[in-house]
Protein backbone atom coordinates (compact mmCIF):
# COMPACT_ATOMS: atom_id res chain seq x y z
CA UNK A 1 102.99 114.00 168.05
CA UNK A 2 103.69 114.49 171.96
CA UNK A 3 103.52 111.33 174.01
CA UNK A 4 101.62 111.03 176.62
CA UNK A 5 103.08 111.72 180.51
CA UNK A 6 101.81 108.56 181.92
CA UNK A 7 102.94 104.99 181.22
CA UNK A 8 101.57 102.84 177.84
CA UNK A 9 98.55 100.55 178.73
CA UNK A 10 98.75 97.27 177.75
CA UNK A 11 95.34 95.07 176.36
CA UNK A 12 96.14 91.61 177.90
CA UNK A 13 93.83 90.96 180.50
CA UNK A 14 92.04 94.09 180.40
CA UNK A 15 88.46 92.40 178.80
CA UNK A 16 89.18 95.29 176.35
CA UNK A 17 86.36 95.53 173.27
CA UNK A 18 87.16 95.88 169.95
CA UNK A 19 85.30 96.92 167.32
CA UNK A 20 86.17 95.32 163.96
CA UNK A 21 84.51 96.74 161.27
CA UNK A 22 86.05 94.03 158.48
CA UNK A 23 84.27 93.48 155.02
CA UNK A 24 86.12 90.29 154.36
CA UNK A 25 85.30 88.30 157.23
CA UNK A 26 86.68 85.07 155.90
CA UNK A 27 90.21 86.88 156.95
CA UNK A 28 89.80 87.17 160.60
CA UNK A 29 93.43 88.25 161.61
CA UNK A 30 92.54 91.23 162.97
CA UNK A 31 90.25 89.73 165.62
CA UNK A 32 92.29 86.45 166.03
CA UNK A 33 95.38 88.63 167.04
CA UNK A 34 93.12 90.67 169.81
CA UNK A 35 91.88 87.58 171.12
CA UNK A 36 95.46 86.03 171.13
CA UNK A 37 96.17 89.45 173.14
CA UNK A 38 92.91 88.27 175.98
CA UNK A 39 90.94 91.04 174.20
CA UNK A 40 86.80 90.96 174.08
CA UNK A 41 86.29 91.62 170.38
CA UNK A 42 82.94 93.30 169.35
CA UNK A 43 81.96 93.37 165.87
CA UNK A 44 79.32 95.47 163.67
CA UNK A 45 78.43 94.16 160.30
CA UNK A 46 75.65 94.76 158.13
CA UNK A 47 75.13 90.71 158.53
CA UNK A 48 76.10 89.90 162.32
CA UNK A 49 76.25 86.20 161.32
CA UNK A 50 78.95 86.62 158.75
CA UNK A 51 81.15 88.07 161.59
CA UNK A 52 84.51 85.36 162.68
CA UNK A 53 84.36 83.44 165.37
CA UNK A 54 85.04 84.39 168.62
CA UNK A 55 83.45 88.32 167.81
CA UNK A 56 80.24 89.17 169.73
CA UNK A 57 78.17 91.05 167.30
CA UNK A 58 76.84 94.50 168.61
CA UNK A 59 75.25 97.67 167.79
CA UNK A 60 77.00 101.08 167.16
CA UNK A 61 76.48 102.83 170.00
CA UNK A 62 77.34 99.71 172.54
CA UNK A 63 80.42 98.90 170.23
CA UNK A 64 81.78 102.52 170.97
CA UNK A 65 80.98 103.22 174.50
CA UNK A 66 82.47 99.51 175.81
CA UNK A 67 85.54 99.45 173.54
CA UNK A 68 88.98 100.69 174.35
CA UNK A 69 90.20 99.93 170.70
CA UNK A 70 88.34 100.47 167.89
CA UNK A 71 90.02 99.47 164.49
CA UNK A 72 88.03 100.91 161.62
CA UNK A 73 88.23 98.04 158.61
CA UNK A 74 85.12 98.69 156.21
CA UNK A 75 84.61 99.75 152.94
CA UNK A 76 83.66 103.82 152.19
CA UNK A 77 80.01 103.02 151.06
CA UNK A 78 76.79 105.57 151.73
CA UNK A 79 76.31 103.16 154.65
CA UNK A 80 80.11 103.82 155.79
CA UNK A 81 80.51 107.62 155.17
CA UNK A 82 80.89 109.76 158.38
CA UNK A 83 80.49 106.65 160.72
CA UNK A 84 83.08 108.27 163.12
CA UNK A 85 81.15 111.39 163.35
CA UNK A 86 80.81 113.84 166.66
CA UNK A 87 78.22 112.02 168.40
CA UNK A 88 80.32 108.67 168.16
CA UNK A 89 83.31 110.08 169.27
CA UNK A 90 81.65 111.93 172.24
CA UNK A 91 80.09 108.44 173.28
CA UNK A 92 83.72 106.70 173.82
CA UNK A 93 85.60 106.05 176.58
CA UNK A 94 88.07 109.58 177.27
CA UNK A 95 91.06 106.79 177.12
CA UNK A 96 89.81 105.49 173.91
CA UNK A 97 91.94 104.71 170.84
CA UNK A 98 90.75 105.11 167.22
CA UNK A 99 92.91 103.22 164.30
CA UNK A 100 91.32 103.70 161.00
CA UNK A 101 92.48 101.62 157.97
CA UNK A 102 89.75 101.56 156.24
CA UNK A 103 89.07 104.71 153.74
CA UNK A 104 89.90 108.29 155.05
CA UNK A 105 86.15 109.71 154.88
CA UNK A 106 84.23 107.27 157.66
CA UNK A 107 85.96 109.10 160.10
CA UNK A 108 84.61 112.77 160.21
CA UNK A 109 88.53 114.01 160.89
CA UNK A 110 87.16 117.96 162.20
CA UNK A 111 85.32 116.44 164.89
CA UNK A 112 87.77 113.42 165.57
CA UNK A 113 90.77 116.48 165.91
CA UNK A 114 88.34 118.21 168.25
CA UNK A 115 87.98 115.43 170.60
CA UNK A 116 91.50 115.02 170.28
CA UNK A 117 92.49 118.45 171.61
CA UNK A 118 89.58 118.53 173.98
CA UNK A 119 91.00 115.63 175.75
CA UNK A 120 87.88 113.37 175.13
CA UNK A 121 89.73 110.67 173.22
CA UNK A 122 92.89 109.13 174.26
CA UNK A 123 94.38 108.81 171.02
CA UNK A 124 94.20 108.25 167.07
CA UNK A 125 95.90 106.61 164.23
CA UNK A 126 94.78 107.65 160.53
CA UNK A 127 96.46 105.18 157.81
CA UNK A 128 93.71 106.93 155.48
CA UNK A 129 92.57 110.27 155.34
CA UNK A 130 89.59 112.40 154.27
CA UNK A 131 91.82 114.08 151.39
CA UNK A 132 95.04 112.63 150.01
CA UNK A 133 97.86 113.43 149.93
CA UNK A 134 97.96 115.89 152.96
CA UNK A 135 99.28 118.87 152.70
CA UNK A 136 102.01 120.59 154.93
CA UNK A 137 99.56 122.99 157.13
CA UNK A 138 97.06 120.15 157.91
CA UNK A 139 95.58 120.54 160.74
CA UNK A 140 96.47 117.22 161.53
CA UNK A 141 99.42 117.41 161.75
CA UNK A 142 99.51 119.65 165.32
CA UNK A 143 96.36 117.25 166.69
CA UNK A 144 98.05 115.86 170.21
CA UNK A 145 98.31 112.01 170.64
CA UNK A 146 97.67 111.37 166.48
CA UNK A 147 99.53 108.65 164.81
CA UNK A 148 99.96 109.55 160.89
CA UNK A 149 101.09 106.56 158.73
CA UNK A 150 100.98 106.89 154.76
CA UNK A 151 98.33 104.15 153.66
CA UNK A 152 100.24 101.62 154.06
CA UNK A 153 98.71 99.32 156.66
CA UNK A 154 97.16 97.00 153.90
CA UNK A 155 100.67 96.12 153.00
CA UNK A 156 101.46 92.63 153.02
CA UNK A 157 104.04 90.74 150.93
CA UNK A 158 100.59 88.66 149.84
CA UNK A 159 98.38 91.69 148.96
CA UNK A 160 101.72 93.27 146.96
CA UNK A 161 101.28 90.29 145.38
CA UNK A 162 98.00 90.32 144.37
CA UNK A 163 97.89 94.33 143.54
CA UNK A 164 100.54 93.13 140.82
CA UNK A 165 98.98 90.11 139.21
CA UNK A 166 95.71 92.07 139.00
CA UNK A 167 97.51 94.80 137.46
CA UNK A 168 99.33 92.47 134.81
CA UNK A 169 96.02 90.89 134.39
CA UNK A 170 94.30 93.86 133.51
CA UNK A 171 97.36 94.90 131.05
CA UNK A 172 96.91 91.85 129.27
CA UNK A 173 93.21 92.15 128.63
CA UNK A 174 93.57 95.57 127.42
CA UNK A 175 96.31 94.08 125.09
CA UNK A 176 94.45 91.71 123.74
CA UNK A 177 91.17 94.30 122.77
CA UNK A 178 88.95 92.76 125.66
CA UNK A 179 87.33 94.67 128.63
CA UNK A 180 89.22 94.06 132.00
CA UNK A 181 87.05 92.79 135.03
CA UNK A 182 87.70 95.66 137.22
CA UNK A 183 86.44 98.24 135.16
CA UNK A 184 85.12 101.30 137.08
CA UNK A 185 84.00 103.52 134.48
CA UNK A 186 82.34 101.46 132.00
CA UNK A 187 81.30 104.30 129.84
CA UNK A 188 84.91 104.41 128.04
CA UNK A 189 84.07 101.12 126.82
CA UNK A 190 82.15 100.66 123.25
């Protein structure tokens, strides 16, 4: 990644949007922490009233042209899929950050690495990515001002700790004959 020439930007103050995409809005950290930071935080949700307080709900297209942060936190759902495509990036601000967390394909990567080299974003982080694991020749891996982390932005000492008591939960119930809860493919069940 090459770092930009000019000095870091800092939110405080700014009235800088946010777009919080977050499926579990009864965790609000995400837009507490931008508000603690004098951030505007816009939110778009399928149900505007279940988003926290303090997050003005608004559409797509306003969401991305005010914001100067947008933090991708949704589920990959039909709905979801290629939200970040070409048109969305080319309606952002040309100093705009991208951060998804979320699941690698809402963010069409081609298009978001195009913007990227054409200068019309200011920057990207991918947690997630549209195929896992990446593989040495990547293209994103040469994209200028791209953050790469390895899916682990979810990980908390309390989600750790949940990942593991669902897992021993799950162990147990297949010990004991019975059907875990979190059964995705159903069919292997009698």
């Amino acid at each position: 990644m090459r770092l930009p020439r000019e000095p870091a930007r800092e939110p405080r103050g700014r009235g800088t949007p946010q777009c919080l995409h977050d499926p579990v809005p009864s965790r609000p950290a995400l837009a507490a922490i931008a508000a603690a930071l004098g951030m505007r935080v816009l939110g778009l949700a399928r149900r505007p009233g279940t988003l926290p307080a303090g997050v003005a709900a608004a559409d797509k297209a306003s969401l991305f042209a005010q914001s100067d942060v947008v933090v991708l936190c949704c589920p990959l759902t039909e709905q979801t899929r290629g939200l970040v495509d070409a048109a969305t990036l080319a309606g952002m601000k040309p100093r705009a950050l991208l951060i998804n967390v979320a699941r690698g394909p809402v963010v069409d990567t081609a298009a978001l690495l195009a913007a990227l080299r054409a200068g019309r974003l200011g920057g990207a982080a991918l947690d997630v990515h549209e195929r896992q694991p990446l593989q040495p020749g990547d293209a994103v891996f040469d994209a200028p001002n791209l953050l790469l982390t390895p899916h682990v932005a979810g990980i908390t000492e309390t989600s750790m700790r949940a990942m593991s008591e669902a897992a021993i939960a799950t162990l147990l119930a297949l010990l004991a004959g019975e059907r875990p809860s979190n059964v995705v493919n159903p069919e292997v069940f009698p």
